[in-house]
N, C-alpha and C. Protein backbone atom coordinates (compact mmCIF):
# COMPACT_ATOMS: atom_id res chain seq x y z
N UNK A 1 116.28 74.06 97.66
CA UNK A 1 115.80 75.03 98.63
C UNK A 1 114.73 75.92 97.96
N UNK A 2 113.57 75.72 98.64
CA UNK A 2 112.28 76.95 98.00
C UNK A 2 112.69 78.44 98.41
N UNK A 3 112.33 79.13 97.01
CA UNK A 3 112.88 80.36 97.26
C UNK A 3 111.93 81.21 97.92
N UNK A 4 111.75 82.05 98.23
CA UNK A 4 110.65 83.08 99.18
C UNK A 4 110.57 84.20 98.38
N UNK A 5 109.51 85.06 98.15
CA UNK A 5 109.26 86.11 97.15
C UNK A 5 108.54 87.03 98.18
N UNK A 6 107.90 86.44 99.68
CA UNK A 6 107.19 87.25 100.49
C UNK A 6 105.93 86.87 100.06
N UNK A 7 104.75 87.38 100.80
CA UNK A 7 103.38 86.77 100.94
C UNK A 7 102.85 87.01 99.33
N UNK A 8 103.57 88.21 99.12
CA UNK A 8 102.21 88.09 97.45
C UNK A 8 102.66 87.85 96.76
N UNK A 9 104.15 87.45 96.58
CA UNK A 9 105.20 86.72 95.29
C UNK A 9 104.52 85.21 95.55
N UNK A 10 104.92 84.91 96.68
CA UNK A 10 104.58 83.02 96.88
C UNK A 10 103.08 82.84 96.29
N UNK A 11 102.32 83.77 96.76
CA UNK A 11 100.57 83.98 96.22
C UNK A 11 101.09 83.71 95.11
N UNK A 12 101.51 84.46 93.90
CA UNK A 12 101.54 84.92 92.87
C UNK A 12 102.03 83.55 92.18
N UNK A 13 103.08 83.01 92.79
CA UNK A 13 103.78 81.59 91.93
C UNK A 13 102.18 80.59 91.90
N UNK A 14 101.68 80.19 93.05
CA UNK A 14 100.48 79.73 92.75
C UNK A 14 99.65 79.43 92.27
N UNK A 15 99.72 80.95 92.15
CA UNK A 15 98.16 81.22 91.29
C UNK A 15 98.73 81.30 89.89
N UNK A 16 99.25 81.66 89.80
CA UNK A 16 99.83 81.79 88.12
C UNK A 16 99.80 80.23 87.81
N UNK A 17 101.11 79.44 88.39
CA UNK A 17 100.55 77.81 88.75
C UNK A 17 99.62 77.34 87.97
N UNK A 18 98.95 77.35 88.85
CA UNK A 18 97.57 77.13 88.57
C UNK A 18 96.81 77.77 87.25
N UNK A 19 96.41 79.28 87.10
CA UNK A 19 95.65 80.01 86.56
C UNK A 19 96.08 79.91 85.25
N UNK A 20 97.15 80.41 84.91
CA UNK A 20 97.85 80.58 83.63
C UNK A 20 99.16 79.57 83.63
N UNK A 21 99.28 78.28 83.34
CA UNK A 21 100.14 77.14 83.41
C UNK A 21 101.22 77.80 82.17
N UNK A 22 100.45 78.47 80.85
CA UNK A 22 101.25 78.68 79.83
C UNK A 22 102.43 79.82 80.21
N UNK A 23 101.68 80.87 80.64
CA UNK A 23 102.45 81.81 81.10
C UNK A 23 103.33 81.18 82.09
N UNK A 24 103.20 80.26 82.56
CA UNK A 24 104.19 80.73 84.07
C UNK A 24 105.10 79.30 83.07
N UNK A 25 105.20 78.66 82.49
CA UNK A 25 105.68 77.89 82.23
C UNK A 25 106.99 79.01 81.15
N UNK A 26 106.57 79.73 79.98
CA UNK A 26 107.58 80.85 80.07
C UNK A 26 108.53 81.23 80.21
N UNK A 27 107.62 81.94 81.39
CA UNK A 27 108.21 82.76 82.33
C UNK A 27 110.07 81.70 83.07
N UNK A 28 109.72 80.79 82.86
CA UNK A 28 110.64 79.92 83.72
C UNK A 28 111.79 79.20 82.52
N UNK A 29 110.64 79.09 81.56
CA UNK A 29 111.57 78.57 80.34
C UNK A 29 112.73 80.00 79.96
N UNK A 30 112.03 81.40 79.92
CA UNK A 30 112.68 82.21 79.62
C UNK A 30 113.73 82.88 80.83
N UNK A 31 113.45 82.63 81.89
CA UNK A 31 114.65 82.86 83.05
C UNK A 31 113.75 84.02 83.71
N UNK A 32 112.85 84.18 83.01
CA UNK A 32 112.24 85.76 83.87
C UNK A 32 111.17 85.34 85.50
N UNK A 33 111.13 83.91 85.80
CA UNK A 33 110.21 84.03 86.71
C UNK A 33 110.61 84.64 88.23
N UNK A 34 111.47 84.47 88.35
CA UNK A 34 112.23 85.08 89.76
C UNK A 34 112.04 86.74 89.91
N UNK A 35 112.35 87.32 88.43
CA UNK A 35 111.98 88.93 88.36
C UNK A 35 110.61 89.16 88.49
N UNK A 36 109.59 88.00 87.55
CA UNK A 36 108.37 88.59 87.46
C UNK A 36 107.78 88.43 89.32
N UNK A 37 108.14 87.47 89.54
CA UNK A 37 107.57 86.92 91.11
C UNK A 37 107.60 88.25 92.27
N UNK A 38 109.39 88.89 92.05
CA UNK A 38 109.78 89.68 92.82
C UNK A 38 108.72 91.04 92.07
N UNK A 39 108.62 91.37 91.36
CA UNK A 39 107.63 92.80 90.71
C UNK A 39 105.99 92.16 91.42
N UNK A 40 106.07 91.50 91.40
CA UNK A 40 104.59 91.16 91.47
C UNK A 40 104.63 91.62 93.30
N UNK A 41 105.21 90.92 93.43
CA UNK A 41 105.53 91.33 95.30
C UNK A 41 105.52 92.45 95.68
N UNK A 42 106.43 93.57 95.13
CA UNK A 42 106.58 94.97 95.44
C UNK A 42 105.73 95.30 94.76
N UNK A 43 104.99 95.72 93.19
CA UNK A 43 103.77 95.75 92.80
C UNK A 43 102.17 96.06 94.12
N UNK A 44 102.11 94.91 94.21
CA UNK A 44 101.10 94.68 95.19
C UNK A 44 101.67 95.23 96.71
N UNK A 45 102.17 95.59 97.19
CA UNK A 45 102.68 95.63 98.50
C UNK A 45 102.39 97.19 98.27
N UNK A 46 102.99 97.45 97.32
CA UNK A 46 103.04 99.50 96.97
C UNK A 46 102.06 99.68 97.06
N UNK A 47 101.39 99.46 96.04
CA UNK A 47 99.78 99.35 95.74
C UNK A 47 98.85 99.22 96.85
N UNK A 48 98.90 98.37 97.10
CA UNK A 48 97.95 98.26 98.39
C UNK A 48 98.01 99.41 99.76
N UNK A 49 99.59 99.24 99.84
CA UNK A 49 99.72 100.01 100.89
C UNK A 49 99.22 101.67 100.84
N UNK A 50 99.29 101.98 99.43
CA UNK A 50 99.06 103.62 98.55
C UNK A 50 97.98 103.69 98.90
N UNK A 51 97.07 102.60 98.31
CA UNK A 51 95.36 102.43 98.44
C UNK A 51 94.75 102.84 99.57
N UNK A 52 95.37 102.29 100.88
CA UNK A 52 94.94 102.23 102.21
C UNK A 52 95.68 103.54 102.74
N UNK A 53 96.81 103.93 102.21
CA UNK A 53 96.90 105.82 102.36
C UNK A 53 95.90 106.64 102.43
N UNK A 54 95.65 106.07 100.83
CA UNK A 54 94.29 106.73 100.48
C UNK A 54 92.87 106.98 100.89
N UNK A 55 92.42 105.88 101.98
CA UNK A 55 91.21 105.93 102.89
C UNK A 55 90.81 104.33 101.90
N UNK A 56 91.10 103.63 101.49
CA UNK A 56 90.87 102.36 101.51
C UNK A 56 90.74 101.34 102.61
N UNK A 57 89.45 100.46 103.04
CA UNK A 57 90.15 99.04 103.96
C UNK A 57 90.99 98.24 103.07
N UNK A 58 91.94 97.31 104.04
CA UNK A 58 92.61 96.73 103.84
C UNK A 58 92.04 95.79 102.58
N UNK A 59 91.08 95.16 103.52
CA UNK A 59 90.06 94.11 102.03
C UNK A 59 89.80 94.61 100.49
N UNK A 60 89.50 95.43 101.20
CA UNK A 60 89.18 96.55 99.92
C UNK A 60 90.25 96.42 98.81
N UNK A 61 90.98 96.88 99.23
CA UNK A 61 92.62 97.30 98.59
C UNK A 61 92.99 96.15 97.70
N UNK A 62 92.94 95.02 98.67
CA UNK A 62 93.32 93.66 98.35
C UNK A 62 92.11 93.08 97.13
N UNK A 63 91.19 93.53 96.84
CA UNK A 63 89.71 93.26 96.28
C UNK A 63 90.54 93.79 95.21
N UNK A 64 91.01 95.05 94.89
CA UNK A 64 91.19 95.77 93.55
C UNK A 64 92.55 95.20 93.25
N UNK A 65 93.16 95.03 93.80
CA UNK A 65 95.14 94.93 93.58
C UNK A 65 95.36 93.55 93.30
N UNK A 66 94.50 92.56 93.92
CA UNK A 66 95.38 91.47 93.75
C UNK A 66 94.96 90.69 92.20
N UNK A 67 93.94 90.62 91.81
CA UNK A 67 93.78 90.22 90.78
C UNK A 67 94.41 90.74 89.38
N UNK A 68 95.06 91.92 89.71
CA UNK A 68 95.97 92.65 88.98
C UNK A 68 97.14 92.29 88.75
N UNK A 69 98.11 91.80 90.01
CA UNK A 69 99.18 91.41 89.92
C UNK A 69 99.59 89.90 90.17
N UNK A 70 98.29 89.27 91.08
CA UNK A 70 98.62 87.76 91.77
C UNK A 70 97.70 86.87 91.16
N UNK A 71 96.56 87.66 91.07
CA UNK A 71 95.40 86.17 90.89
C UNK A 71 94.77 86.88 89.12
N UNK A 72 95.27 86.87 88.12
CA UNK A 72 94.86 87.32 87.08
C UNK A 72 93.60 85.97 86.47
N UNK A 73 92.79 86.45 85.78
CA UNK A 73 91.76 85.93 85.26
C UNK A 73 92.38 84.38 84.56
N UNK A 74 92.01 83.42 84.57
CA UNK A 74 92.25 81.79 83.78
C UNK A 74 92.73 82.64 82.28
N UNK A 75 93.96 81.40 81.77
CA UNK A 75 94.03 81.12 80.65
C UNK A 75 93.16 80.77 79.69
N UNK A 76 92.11 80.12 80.51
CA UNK A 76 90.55 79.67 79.69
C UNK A 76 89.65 80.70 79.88
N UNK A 77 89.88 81.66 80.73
CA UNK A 77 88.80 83.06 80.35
C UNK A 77 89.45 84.05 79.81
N UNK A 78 90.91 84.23 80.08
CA UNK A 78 91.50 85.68 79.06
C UNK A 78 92.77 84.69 78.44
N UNK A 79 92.64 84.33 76.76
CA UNK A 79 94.03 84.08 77.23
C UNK A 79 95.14 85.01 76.93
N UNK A 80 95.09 86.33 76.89
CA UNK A 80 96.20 87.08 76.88
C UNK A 80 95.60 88.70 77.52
N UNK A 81 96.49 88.66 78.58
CA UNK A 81 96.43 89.38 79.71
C UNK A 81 95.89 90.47 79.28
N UNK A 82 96.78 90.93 78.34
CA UNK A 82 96.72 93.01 77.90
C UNK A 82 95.39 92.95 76.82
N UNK A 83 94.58 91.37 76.95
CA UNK A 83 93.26 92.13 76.12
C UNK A 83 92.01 91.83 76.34
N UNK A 84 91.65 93.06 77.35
CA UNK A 84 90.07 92.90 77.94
C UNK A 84 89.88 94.44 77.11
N UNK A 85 88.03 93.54 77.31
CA UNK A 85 87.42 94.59 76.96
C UNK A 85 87.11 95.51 77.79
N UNK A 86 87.35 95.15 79.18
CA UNK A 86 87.40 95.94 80.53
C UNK A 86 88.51 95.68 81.18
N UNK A 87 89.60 96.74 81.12
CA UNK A 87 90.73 96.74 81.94
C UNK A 87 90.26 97.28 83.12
N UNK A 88 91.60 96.91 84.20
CA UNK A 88 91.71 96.96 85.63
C UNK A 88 92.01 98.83 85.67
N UNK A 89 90.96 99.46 86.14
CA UNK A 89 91.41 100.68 86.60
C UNK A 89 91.14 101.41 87.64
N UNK A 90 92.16 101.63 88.33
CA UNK A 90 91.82 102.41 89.83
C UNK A 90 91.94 103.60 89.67
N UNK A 91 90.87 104.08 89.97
CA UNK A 91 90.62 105.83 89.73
C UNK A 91 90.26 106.06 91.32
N UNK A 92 91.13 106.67 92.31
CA UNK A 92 91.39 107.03 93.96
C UNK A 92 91.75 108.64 93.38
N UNK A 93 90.36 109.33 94.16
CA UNK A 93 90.71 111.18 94.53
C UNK A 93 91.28 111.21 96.00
């Protein structure tokens, strides 16, 4: 039975899938993918929804948030998450 994580967890198995094979492979070897799937879900859902509190469009929101939590950059362009030379930062007055 496929499990359900909600629209940006299922995104998130995907793309990780796909994007980062090492990581998500892990993630599954180590038992954590079900937690990371479910954070990634509420993550993005908070987030977004905060954003669009904030006077964000929806697109918008989704433009800054999701590549943060669902669609992170290839294993062949970063391969380790926590090291850009330009991190993800949302600065909302």
């Amino acid at each position: 039975m496929k499990k359900d994580y909600g629209h940006y967890g299922n995104l998130a198995k995907s793309e990780w899938k796909r994007l980062r094979p090492k990581m998500y492979r892990e993630l599954v070897k180590s038992g954590q993918l079900d937690s990371a799937l479910k954070a990634a879900q509420e993550q993005t859902s908070n987030m977004i929804a905060d954003l669009i509190l904030k006077g964000m469009q929806v697109h918008e929101a989704k433009e800054v948030v999701l590549p943060m939590f669902v669609s992170p950059m290839s294993e062949d362009d970063q391969p380790d998450l926590g090291e850009s030379s330009e991190p993800n930062q949302v600065i909302i007055e």
